[in-house]
N, C-alpha and C. Protein backbone atom coordinates (compact mmCIF):
# COMPACT_ATOMS: atom_id res chain seq x y z
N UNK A 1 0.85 -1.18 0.00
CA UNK A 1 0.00 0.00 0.00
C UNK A 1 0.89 1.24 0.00
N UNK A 2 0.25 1.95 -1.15
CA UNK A 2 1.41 2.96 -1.00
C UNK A 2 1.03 4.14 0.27
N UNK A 3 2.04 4.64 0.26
CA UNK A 3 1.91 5.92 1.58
C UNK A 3 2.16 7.42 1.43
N UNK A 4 1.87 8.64 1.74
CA UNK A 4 2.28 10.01 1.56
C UNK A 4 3.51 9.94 2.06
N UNK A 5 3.97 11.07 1.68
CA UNK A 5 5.54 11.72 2.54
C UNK A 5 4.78 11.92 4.23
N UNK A 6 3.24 12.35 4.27
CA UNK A 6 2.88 12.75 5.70
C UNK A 6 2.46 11.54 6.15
N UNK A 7 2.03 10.04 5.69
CA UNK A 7 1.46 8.82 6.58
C UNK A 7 3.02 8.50 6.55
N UNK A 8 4.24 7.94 6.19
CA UNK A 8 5.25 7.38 6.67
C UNK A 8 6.05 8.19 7.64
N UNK A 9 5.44 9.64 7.67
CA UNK A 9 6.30 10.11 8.63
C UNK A 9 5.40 9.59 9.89
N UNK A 10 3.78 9.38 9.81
CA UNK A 10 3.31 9.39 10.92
C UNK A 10 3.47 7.48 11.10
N UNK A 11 3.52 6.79 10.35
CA UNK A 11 4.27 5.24 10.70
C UNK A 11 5.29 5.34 11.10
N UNK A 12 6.44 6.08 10.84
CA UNK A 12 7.39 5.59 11.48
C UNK A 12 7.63 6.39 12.51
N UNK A 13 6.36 7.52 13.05
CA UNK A 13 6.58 7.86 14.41
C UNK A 13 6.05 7.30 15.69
N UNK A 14 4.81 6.26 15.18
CA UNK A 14 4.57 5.36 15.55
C UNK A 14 5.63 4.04 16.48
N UNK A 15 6.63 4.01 15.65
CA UNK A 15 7.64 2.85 16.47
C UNK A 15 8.27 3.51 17.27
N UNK A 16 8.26 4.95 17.28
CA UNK A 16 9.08 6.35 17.97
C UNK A 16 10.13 6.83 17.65
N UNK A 17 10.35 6.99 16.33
CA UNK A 17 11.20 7.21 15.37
C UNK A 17 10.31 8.64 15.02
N UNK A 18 11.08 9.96 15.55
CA UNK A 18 10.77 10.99 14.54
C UNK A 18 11.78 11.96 13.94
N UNK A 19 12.96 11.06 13.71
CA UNK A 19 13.52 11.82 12.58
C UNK A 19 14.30 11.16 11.84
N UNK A 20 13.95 9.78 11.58
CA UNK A 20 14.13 9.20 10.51
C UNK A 20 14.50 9.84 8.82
N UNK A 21 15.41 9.75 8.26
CA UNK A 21 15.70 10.03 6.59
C UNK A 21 15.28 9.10 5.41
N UNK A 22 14.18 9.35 5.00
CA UNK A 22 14.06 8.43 3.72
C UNK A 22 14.75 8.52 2.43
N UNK A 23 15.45 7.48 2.61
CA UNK A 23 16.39 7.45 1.50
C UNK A 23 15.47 6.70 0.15
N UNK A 24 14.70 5.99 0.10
CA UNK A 24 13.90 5.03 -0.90
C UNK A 24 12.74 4.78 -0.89
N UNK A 25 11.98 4.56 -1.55
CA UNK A 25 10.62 3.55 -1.59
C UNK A 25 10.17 2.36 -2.84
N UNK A 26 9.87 1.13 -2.37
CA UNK A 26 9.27 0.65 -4.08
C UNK A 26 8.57 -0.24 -3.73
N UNK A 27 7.79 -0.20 -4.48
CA UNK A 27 6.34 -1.44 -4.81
C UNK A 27 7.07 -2.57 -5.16
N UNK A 28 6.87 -3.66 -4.05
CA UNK A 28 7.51 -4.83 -4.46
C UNK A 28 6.43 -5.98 -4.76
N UNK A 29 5.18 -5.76 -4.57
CA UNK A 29 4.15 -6.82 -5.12
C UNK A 29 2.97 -5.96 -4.82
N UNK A 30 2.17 -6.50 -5.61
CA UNK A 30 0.68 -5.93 -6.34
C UNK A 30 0.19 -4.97 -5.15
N UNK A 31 0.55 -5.15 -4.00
CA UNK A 31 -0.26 -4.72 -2.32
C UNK A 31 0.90 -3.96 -1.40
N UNK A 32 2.20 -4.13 -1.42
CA UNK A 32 3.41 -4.39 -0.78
C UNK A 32 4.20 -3.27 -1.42
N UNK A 33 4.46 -2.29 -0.46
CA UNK A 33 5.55 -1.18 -0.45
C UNK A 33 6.65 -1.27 0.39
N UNK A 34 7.81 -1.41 0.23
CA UNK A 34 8.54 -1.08 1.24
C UNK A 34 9.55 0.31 1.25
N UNK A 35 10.00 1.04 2.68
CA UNK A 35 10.06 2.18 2.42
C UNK A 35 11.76 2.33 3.32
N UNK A 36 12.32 2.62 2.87
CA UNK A 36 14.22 2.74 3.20
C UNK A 36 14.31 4.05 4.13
N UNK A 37 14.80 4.11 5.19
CA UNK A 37 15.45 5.02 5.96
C UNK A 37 16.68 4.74 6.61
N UNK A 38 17.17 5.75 7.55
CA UNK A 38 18.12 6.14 8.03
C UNK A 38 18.29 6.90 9.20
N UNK A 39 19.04 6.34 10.48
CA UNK A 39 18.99 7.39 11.34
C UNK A 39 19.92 8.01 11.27
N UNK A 40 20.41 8.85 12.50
CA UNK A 40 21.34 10.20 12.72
C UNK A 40 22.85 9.01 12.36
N UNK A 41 22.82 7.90 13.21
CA UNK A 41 23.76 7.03 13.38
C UNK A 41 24.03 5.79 12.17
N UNK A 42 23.45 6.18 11.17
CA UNK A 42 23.28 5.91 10.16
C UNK A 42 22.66 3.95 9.98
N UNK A 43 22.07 3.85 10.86
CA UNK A 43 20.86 2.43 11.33
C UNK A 43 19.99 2.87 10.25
N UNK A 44 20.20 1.47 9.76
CA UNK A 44 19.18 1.37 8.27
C UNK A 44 17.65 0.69 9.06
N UNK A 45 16.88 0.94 8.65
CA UNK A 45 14.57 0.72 8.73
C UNK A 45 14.97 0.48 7.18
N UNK A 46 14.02 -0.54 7.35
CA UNK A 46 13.30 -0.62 6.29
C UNK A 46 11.52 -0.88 6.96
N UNK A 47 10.44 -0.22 6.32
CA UNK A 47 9.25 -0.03 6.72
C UNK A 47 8.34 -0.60 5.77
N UNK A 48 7.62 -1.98 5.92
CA UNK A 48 6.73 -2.82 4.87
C UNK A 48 5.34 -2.15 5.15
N UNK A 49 4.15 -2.14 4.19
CA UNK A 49 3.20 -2.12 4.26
C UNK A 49 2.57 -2.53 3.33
N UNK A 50 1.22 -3.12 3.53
CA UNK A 50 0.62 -3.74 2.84
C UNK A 50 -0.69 -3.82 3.25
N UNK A 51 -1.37 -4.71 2.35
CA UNK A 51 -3.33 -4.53 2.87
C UNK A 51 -3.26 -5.32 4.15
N UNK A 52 -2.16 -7.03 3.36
CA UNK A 52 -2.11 -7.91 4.52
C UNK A 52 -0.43 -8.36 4.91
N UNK A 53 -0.44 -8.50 6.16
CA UNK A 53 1.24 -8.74 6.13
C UNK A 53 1.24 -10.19 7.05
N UNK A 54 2.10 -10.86 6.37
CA UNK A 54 2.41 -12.48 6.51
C UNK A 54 3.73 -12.87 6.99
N UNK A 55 4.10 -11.62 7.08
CA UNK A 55 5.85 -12.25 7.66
C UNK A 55 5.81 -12.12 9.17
N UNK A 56 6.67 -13.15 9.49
CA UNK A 56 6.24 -13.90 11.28
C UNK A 56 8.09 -14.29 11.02
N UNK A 57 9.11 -13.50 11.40
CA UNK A 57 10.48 -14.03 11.93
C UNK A 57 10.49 -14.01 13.44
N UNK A 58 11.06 -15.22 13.24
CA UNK A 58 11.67 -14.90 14.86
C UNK A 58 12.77 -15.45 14.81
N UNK A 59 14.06 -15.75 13.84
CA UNK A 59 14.85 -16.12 14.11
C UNK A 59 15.81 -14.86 13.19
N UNK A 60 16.65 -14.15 13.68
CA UNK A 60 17.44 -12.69 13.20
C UNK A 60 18.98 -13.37 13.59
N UNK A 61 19.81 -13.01 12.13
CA UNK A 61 19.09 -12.24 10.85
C UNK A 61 18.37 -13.16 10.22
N UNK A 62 17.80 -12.34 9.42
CA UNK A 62 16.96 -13.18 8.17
C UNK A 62 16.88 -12.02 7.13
N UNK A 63 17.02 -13.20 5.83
CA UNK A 63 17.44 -12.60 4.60
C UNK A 63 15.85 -12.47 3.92
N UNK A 64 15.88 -11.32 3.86
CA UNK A 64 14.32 -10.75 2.54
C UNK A 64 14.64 -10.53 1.66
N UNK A 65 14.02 -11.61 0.71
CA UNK A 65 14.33 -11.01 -0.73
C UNK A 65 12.80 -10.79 -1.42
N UNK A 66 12.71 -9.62 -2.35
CA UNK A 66 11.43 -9.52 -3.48
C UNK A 66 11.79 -9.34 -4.52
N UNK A 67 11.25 -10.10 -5.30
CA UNK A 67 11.30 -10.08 -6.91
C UNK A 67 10.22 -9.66 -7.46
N UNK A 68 9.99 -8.23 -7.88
CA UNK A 68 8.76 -8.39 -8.63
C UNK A 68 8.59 -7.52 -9.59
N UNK A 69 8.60 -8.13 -11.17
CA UNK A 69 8.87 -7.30 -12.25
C UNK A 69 10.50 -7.34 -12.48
N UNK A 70 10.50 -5.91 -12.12
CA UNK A 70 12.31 -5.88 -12.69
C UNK A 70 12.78 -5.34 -11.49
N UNK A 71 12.16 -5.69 -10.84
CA UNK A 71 12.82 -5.12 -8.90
C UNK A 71 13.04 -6.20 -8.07
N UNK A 72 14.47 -6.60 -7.85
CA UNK A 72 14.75 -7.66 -7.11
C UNK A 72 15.62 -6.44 -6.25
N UNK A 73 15.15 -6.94 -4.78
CA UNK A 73 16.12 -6.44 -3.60
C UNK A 73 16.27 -7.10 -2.22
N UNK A 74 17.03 -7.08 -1.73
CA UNK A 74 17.20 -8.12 -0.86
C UNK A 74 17.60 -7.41 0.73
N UNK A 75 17.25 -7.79 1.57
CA UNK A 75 17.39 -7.04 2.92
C UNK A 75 18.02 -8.17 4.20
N UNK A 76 18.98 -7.57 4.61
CA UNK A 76 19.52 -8.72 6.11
C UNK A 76 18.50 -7.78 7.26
N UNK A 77 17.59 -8.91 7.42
CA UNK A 77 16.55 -8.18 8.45
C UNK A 77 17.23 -8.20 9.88
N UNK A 78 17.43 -7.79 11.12
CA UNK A 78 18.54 -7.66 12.17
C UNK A 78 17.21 -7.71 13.52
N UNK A 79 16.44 -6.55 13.20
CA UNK A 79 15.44 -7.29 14.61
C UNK A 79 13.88 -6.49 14.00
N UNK A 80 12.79 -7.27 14.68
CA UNK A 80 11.97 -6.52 14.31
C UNK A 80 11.81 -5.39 15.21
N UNK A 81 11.17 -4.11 15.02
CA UNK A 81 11.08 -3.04 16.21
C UNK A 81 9.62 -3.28 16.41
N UNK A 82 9.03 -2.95 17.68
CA UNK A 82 7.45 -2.98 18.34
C UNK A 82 7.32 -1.43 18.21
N UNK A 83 6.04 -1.45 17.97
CA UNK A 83 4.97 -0.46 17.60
C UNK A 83 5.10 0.24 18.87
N UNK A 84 5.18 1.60 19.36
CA UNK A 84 5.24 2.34 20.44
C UNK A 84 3.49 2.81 20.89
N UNK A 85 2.59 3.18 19.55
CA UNK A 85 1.55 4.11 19.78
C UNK A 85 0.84 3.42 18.37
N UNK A 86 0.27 2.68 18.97
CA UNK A 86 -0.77 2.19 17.67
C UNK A 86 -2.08 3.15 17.15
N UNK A 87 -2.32 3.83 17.88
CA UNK A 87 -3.12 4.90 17.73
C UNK A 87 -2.94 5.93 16.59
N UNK A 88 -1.36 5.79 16.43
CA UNK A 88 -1.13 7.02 15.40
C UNK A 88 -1.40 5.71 14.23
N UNK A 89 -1.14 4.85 14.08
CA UNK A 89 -1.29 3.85 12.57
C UNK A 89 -2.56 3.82 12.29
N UNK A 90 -3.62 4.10 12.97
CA UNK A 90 -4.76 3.97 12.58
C UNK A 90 -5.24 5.11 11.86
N UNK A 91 -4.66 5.87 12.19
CA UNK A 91 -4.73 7.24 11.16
C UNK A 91 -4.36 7.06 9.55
N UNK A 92 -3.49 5.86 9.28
CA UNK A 92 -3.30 6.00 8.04
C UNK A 92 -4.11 4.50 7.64
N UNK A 93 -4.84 3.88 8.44
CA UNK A 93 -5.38 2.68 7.76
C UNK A 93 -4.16 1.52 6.88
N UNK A 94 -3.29 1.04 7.28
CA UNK A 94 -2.48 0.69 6.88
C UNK A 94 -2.03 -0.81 7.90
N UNK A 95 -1.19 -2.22 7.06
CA UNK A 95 -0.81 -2.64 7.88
C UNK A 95 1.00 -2.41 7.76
N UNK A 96 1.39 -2.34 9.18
CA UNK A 96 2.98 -2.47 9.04
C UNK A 96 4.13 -2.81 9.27
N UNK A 97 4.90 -3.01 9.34
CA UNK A 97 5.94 -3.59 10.24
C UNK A 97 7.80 -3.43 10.00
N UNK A 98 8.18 -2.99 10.93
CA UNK A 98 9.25 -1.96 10.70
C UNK A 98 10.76 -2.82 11.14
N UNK A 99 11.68 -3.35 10.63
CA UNK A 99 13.19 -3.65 10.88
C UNK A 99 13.97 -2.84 10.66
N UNK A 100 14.60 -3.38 11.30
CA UNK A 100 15.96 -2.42 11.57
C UNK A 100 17.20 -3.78 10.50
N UNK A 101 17.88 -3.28 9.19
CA UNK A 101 18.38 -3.94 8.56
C UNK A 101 19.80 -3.35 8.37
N UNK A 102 20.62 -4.82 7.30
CA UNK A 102 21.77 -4.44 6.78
C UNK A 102 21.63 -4.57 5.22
N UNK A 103 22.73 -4.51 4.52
CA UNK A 103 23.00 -4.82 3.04
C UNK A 103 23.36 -6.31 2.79
């Protein structure tokens, strides 16, 4: 699902991240956006959303890869982060879920 410049700022203030740098975004399947940032300390997010979300890790790292079309990218997922204020996600109607990754 795609998102504004103003719903990903309010998702990823949600995990309590508010000054995150978006470096990227891309549609990786028909429903499925994922969205690239950066902190001060240069800790890579990557931020999924979608109508429905199916990914359940619990064993870190774990390697994400999407292929879809002519967009293959691949992510070392490192931990998942918990939602701080679910209240603000409901504002954008969205589902999401936010890691903290490598290359």
């Amino acid at each position: 699902m795609y998102l504004t410049k103003s719903e990903r700022g309010t998702a990823v203030s949600a995990y309590g991240f508010k000054n995150l740098v978006e470096d990227d975004h891309y549609q990786v399947d028909y429903d499925v956006w994922v969205y690239l940032f950066h902190d001060e300390n240069n800790k890579k997010y990557v931020l999924i959303v979608a109508d429905y979300i199916d990914y359940d890790y619990d064993v870190f790292p774990h390697l994400l890869k999407f292929d879809y079309g002519f967009k293959k990218i691949e992510f070392v997922l490192q931990r998942e982060l918990p939602i701080k204020d679910e209240n603000l996600l409901m504002n954008i109607h969205a589902n999401t879920i936010l890691f903290e990754y490598t290359d």
